[in-house]
C-alpha atoms as a PDB file:
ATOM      1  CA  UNK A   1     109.610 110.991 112.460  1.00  0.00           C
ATOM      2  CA  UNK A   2     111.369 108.327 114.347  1.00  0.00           C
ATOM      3  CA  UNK A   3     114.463 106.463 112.946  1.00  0.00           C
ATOM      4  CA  UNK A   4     114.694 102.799 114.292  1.00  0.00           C
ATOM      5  CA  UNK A   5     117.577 101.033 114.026  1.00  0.00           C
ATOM      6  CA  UNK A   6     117.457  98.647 117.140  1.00  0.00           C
ATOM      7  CA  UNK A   7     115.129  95.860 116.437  1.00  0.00           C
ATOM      8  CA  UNK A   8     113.890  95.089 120.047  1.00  0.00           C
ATOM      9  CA  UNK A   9     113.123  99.250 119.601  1.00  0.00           C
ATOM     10  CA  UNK A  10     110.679  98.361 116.746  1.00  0.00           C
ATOM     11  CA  UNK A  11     108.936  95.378 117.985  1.00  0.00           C
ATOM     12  CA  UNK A  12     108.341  97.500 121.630  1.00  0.00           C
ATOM     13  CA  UNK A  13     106.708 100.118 119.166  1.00  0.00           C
ATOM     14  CA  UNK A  14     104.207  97.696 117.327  1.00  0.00           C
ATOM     15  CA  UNK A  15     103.109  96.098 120.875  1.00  0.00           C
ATOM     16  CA  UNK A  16     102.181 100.226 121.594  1.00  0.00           C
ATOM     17  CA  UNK A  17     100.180 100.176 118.380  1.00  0.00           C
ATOM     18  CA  UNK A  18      98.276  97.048 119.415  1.00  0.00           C
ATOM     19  CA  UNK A  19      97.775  97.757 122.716  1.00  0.00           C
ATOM     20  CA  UNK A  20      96.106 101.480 121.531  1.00  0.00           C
ATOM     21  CA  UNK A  21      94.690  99.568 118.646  1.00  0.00           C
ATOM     22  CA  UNK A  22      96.160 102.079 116.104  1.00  0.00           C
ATOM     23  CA  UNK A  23      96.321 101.062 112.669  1.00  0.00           C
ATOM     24  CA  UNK A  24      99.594 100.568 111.588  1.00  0.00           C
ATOM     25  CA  UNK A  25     100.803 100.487 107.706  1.00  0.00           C
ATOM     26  CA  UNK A  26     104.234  99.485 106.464  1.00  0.00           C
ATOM     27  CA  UNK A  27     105.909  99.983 103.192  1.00  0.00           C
ATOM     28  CA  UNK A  28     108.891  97.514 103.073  1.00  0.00           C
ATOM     29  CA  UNK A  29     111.756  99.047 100.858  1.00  0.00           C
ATOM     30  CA  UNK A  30     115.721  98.246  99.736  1.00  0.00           C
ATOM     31  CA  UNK A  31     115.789 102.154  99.708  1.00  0.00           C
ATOM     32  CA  UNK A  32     117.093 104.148  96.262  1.00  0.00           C
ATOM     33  CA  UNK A  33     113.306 105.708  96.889  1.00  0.00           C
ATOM     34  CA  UNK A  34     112.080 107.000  93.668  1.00  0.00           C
ATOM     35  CA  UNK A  35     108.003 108.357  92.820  1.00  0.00           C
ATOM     36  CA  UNK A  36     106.884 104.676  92.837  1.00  0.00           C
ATOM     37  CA  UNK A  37     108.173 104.009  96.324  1.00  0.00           C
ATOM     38  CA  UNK A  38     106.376 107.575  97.354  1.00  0.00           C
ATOM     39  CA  UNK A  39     103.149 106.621  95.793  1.00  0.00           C
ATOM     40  CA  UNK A  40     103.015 103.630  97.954  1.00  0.00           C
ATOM     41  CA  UNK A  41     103.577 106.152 101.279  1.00  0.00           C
ATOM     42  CA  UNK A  42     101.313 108.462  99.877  1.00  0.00           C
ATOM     43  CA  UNK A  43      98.225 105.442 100.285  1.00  0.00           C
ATOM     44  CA  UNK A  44      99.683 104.038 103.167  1.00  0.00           C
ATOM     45  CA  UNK A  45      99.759 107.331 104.654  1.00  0.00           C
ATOM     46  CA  UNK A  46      96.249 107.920 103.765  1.00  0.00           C
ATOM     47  CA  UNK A  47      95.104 104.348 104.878  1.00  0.00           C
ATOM     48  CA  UNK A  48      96.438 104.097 108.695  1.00  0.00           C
ATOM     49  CA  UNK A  49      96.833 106.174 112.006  1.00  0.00           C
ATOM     50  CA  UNK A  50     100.669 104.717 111.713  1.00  0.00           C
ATOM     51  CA  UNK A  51     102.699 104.715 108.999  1.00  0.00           C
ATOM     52  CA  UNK A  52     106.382 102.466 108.862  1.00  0.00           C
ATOM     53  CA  UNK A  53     108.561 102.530 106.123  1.00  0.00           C
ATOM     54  CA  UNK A  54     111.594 100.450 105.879  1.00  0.00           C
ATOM     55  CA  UNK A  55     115.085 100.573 104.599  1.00  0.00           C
ATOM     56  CA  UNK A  56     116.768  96.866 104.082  1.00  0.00           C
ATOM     57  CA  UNK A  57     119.148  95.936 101.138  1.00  0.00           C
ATOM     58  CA  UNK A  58     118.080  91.938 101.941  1.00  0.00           C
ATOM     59  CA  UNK A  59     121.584  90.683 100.932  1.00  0.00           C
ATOM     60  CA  UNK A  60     119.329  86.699 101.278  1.00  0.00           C
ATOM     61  CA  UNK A  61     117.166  87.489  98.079  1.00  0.00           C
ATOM     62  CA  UNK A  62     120.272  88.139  95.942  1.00  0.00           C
ATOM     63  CA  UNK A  63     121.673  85.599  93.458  1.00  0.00           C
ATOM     64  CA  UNK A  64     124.491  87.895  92.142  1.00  0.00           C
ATOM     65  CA  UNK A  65     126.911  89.140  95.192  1.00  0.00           C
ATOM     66  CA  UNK A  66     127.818  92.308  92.703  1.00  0.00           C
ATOM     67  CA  UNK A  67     123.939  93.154  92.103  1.00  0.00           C
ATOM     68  CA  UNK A  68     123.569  93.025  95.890  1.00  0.00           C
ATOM     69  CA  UNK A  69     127.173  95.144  96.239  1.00  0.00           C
ATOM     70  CA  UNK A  70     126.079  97.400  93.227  1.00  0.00           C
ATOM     71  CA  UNK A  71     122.746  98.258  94.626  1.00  0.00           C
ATOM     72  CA  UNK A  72     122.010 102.121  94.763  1.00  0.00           C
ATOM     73  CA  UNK A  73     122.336 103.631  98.193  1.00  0.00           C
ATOM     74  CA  UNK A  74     121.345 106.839  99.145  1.00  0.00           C
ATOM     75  CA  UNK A  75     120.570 106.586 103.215  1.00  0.00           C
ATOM     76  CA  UNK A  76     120.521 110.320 104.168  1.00  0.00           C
ATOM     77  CA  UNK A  77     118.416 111.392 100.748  1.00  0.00           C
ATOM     78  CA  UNK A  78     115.553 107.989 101.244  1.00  0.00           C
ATOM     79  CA  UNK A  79     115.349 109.440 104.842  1.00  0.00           C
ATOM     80  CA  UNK A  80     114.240 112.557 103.780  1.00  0.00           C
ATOM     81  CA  UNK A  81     111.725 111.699 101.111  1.00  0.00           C
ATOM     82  CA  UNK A  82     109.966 109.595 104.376  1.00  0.00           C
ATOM     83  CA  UNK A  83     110.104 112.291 106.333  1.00  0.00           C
ATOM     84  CA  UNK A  84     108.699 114.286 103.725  1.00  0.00           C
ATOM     85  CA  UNK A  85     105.948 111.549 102.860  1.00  0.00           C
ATOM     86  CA  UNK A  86     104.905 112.702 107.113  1.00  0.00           C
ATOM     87  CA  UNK A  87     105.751 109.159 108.125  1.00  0.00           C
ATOM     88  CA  UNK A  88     105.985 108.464 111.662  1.00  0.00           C
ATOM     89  CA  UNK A  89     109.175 105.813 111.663  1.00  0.00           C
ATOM     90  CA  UNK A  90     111.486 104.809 109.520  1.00  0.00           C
ATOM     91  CA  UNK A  91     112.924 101.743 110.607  1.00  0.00           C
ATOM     92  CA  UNK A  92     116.591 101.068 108.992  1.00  0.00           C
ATOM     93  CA  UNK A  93     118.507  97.866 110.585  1.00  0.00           C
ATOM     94  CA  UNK A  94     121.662  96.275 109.978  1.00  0.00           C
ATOM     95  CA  UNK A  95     122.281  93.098 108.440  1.00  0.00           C
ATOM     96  CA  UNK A  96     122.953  91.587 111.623  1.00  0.00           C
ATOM     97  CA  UNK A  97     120.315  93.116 113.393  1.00  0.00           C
ATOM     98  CA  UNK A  98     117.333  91.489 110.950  1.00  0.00           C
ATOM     99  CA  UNK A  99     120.035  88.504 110.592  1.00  0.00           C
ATOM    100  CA  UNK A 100     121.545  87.664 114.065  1.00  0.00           C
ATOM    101  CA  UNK A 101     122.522  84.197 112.817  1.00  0.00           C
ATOM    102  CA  UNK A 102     121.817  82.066 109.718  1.00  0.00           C
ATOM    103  CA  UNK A 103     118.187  81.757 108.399  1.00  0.00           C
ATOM    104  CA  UNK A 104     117.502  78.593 107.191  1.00  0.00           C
ATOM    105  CA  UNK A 105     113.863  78.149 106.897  1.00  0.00           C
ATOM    106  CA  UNK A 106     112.796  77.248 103.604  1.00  0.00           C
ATOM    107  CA  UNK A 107     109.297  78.411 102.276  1.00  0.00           C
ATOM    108  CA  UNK A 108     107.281  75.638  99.777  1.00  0.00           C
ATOM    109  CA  UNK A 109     105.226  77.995  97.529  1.00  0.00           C
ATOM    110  CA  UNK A 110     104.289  75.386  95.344  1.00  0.00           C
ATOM    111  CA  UNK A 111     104.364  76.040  91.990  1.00  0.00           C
ATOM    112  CA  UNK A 112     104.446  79.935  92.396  1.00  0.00           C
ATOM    113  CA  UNK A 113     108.013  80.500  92.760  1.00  0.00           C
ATOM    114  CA  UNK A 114     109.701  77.997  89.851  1.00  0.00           C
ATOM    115  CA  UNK A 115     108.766  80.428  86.996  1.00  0.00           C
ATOM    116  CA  UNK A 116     109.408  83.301  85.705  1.00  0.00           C
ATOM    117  CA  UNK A 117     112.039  85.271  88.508  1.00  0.00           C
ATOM    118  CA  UNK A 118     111.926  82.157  90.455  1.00  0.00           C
ATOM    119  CA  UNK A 119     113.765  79.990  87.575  1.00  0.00           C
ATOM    120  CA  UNK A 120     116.126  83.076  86.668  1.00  0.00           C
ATOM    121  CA  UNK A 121     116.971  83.560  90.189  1.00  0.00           C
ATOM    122  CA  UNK A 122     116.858  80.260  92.156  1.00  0.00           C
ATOM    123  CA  UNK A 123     116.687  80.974  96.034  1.00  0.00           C
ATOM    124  CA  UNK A 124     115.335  84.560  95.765  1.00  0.00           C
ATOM    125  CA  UNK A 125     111.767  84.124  96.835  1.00  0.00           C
ATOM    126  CA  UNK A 126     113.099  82.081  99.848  1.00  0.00           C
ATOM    127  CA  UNK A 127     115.326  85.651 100.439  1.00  0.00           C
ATOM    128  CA  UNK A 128     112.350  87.816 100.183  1.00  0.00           C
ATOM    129  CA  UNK A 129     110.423  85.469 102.513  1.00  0.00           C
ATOM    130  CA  UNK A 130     112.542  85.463 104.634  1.00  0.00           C
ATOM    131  CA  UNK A 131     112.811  89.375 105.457  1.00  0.00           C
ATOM    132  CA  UNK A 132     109.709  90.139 104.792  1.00  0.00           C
ATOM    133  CA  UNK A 133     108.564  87.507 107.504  1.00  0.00           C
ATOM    134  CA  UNK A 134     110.914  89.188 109.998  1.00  0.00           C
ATOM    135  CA  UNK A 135     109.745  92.822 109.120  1.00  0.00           C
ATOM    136  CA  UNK A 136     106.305  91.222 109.780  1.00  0.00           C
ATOM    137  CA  UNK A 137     107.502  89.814 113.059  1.00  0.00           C
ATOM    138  CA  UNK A 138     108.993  93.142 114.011  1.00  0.00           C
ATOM    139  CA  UNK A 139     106.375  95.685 112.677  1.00  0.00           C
ATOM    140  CA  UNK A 140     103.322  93.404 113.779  1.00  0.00           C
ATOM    141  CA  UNK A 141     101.492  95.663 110.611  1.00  0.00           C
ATOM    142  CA  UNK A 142      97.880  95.788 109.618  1.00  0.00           C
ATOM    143  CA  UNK A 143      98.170  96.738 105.939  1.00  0.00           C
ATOM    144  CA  UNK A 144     101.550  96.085 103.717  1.00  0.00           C
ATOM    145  CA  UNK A 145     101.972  98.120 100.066  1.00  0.00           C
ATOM    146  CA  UNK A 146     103.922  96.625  97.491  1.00  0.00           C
ATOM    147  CA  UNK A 147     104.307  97.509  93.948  1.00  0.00           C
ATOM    148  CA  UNK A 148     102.736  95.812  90.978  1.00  0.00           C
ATOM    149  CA  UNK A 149     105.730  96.291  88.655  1.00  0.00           C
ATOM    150  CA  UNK A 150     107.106  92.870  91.330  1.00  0.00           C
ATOM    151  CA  UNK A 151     104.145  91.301  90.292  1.00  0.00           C
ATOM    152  CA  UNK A 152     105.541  87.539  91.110  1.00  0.00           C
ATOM    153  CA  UNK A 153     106.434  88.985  94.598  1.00  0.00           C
ATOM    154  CA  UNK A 154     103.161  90.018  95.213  1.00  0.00           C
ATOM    155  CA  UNK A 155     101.598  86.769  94.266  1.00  0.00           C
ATOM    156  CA  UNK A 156     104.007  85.219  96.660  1.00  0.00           C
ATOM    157  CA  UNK A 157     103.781  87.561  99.331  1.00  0.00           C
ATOM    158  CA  UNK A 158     100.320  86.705  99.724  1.00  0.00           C
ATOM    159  CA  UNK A 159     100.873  83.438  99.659  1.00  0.00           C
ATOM    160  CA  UNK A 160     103.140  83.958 102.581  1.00  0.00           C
ATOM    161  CA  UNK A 161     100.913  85.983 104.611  1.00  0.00           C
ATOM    162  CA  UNK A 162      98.100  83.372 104.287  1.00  0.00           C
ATOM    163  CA  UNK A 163     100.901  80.655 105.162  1.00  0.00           C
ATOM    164  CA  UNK A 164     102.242  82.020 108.358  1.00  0.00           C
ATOM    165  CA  UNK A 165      98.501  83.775 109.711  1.00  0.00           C
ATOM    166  CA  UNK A 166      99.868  86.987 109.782  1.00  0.00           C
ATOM    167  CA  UNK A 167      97.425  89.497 110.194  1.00  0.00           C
ATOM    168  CA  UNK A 168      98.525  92.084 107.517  1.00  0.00           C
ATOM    169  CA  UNK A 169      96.448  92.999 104.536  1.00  0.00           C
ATOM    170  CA  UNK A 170      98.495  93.029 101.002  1.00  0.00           C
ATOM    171  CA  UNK A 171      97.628  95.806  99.507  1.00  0.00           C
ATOM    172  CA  UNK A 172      99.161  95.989  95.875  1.00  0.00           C
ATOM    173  CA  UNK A 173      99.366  99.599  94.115  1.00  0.00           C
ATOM    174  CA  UNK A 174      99.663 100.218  90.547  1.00  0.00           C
ATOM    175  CA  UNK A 175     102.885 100.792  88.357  1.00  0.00           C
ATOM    176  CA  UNK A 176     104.433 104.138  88.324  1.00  0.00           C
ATOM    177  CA  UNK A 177     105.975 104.685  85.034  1.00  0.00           C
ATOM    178  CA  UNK A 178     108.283 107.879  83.698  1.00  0.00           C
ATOM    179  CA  UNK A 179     106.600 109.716  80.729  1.00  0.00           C
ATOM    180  CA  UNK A 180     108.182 107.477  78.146  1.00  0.00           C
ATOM    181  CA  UNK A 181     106.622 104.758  79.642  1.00  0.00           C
ATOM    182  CA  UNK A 182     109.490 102.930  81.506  1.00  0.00           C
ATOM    183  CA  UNK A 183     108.712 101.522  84.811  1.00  0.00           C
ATOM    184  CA  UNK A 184     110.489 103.247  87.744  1.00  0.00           C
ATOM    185  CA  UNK A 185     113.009 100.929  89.091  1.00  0.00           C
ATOM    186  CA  UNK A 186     115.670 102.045  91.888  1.00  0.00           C
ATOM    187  CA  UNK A 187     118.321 100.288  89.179  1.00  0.00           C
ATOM    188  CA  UNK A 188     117.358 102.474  86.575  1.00  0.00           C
ATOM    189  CA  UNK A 189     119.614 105.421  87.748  1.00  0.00           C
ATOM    190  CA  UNK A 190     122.749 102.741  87.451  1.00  0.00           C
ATOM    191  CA  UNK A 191     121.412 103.158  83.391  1.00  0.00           C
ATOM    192  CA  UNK A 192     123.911 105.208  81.006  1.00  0.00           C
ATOM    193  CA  UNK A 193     122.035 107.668  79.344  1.00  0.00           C
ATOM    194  CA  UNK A 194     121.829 105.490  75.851  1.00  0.00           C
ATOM    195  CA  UNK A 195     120.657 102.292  77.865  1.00  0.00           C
ATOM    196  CA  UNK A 196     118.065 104.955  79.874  1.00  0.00           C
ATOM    197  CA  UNK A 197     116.491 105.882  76.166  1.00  0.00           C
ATOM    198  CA  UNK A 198     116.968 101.890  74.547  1.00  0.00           C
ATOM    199  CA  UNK A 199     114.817 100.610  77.721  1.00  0.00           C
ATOM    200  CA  UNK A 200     111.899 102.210  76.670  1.00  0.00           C
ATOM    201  CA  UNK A 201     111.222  99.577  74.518  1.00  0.00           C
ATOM    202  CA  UNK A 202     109.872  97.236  77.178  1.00  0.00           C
ATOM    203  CA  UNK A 203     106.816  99.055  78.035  1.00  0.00           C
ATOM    204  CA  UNK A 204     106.167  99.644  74.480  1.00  0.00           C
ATOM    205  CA  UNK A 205     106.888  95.960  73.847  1.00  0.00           C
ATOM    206  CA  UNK A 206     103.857  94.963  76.691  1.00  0.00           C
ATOM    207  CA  UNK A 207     101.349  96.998  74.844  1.00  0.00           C
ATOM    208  CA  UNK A 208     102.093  95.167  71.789  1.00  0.00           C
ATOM    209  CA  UNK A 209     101.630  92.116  73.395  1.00  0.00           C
ATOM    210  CA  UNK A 210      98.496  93.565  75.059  1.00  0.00           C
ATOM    211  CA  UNK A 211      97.148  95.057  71.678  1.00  0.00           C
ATOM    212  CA  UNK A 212      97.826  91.560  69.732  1.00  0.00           C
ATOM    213  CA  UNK A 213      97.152  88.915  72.790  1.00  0.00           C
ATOM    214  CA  UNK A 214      94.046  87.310  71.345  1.00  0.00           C
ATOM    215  CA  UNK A 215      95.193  87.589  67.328  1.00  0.00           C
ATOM    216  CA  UNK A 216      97.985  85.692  67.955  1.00  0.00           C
ATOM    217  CA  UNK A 217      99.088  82.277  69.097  1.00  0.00           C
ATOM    218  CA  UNK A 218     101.090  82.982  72.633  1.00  0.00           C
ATOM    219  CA  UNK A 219     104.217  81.638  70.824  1.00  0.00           C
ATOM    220  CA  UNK A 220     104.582  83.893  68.452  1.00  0.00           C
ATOM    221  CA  UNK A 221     103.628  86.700  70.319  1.00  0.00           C
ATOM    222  CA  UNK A 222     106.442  85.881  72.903  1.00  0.00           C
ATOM    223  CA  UNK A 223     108.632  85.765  70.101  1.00  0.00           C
ATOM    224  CA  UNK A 224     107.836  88.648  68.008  1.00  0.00           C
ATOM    225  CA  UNK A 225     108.188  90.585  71.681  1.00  0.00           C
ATOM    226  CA  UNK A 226     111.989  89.083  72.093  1.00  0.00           C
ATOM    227  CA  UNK A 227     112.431  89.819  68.780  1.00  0.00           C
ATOM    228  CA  UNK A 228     111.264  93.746  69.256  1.00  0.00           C
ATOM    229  CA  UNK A 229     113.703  93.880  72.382  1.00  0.00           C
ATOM    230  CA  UNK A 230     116.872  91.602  71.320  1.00  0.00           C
ATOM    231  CA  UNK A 231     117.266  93.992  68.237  1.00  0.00           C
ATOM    232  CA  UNK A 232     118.433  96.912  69.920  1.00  0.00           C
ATOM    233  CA  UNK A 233     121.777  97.174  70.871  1.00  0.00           C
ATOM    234  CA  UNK A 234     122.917  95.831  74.645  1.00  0.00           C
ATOM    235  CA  UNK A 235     119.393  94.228  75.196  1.00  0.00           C
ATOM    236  CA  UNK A 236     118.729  91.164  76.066  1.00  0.00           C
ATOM    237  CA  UNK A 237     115.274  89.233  76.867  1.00  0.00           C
ATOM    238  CA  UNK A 238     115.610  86.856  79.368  1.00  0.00           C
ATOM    239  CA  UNK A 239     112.374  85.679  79.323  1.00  0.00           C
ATOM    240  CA  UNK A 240     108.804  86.867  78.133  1.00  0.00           C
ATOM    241  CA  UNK A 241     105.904  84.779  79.217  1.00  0.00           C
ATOM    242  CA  UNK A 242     101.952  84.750  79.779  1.00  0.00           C
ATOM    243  CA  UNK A 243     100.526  83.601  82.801  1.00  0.00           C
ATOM    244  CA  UNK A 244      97.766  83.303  84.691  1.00  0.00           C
ATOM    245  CA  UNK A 245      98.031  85.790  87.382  1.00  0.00           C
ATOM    246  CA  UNK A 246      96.688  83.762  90.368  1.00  0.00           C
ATOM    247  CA  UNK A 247      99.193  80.406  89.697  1.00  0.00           C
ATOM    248  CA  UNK A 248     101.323  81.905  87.542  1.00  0.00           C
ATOM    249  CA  UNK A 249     101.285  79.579  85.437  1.00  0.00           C
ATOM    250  CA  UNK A 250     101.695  79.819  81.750  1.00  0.00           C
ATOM    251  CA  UNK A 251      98.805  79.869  79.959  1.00  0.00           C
ATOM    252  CA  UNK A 252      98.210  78.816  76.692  1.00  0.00           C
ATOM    253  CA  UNK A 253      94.737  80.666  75.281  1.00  0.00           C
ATOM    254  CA  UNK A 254      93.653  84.319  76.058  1.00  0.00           C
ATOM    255  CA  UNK A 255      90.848  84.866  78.710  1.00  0.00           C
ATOM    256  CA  UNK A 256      90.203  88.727  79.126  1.00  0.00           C
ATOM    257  CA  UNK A 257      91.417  90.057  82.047  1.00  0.00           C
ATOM    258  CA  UNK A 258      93.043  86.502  83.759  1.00  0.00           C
ATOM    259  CA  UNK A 259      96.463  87.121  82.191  1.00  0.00           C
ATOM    260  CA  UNK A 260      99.812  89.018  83.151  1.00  0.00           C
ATOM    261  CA  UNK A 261     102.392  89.469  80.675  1.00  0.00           C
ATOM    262  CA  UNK A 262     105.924  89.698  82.440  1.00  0.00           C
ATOM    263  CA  UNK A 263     108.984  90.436  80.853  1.00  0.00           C
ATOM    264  CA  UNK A 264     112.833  90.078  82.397  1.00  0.00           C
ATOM    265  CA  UNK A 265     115.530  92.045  80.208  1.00  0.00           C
ATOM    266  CA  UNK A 266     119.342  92.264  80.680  1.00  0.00           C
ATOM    267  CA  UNK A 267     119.836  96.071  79.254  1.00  0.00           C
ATOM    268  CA  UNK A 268     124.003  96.085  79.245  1.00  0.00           C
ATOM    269  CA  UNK A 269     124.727  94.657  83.317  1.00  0.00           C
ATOM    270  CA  UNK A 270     121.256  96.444  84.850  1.00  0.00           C
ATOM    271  CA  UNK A 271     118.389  93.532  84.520  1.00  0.00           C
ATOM    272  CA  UNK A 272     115.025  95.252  84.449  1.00  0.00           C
ATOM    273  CA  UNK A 273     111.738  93.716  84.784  1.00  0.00           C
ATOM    274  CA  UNK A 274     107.796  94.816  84.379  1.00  0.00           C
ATOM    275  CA  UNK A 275     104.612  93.466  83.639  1.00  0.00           C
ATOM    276  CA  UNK A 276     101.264  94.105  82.334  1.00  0.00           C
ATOM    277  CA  UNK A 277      97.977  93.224  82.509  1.00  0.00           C
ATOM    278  CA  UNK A 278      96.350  91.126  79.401  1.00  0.00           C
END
């Protein structure tokens, strides 16, 4: 495996690919790689002749300077899980490598980006676009993975790809939860152990939404969910809501199968946030 650091290194790389015609796949990470960052090598592996992973704490999709500054790190160990996932580069720039001056582009997504993570966090699609664009740019790849438990982002990402004509398949891979349920997060090791136990009550929250969705007006179901998660100590809800999962919109009557159920909660200063499908 290759480490990259030098963008002009990377983008001389990708015109090899092309020029061989090798499929290349990318994984796009902030690093903190846990089993649902090595599920997405594992298919990526499996899907392309060239596999790219990438290490980049984006400090432009971050509302909160101290959640950007509090961010796990853990260069050396993320390295080695790539290496172990047989990757063939792992391309790690500095900030002012992927940010040489000032990116001011702004991205219209329409309606996609004013809910949900997009009203919580004004400005942080615009971030992600804005990296993930470049790591486009630089990696030139055929096929991108990203996790479901971002569903939003993958919505978005799409949108993005279809926006700028990239030629890069989004390929979006399932949740991968720990045994009790909780979806794995690269925040969840800044958890105590208390908060760790207490946050299992989001997943279990979604599948009572999920059991319930068509019994129930969507009101009270968003409010008997807050209700389940604001009762235990150092949880917050910061928003619950049901929407359709091409607009993301919020929808107002259950159609099987159309609906994602996404949840943002605040457990002590770690904000968590998952999904599932209705």
């Amino acid at each position: 495996m290759r480490i990259i650091e030098d963008l002009p290194e990377m983008r001389a790389e990708a015109a090899g690919m092309r020029a061989r015609r090798a499929e290349c796949g990318l994984v796009p990470t902030m690093g903190a790689l846990h089993p649902g960052h090595i599920s997405l090598m594992k298919r990526c592996r499996s899907e392309n002749s060239v596999a790219v992973a990438s290490i980049f704490v984006n400090p432009t999709q971050f509302t909160d300077k101290n959640d950007f500054a509090n961010y796990p790190r853990n260069l050396n160990d993320d390295l080695q899980k790539i290496l172990s996932a047989r990757f063939d580069f792992a391309f790690v720039p500095a900030v002012n490598e992927m940010y040489p001056e000032e990116d001011k582009r702004v991205f219209d997504f329409g309606a996609l980006d004013k809910t949900m993570e997009g009203a919580a966090r004004p400005g942080h699609f615009n971030g992600v676009a804005q990296i993930v664009s470049r790591l486009f740019d630089a990696v030139k790849p055929d096929r991108a993975y990203f996790g479901e438990k971002d569903f939003q982002q993958t919505v978005i990402i799409k949108r993005l790809a279809e926006m700028m004509n990239f030629e890069t398949d989004i390929i979006t891979c399932p949740t991968v939860r720990e045994a009790d349920g909780l979806a794995m997060s690269s925040r969840n090791m800044l958890l105590t152990p208390q908060q760790r136990k207490d946050a299992t009550v989001i997943y279990r929250t979604l599948l009572m939404c999920k059991e319930i969705i068509a019994a129930f007006p969507f009101d009270e179901i968003k409010i008997r969910a807050k209700k389940q998660i604001d009762n235990i100590s150092e949880m917050q809800t910061e928003y619950i809501d049901i929407v359709h999962r091409n607009t993301l919109q919020p929808a107002v009557k259950y159609i099987k199968d159309v609906l994602q159920c996404c949840v943002a909660v605040r457990v002590g200063n770690v904000r968590l946030i998952d999904n599932i499908r209705l």
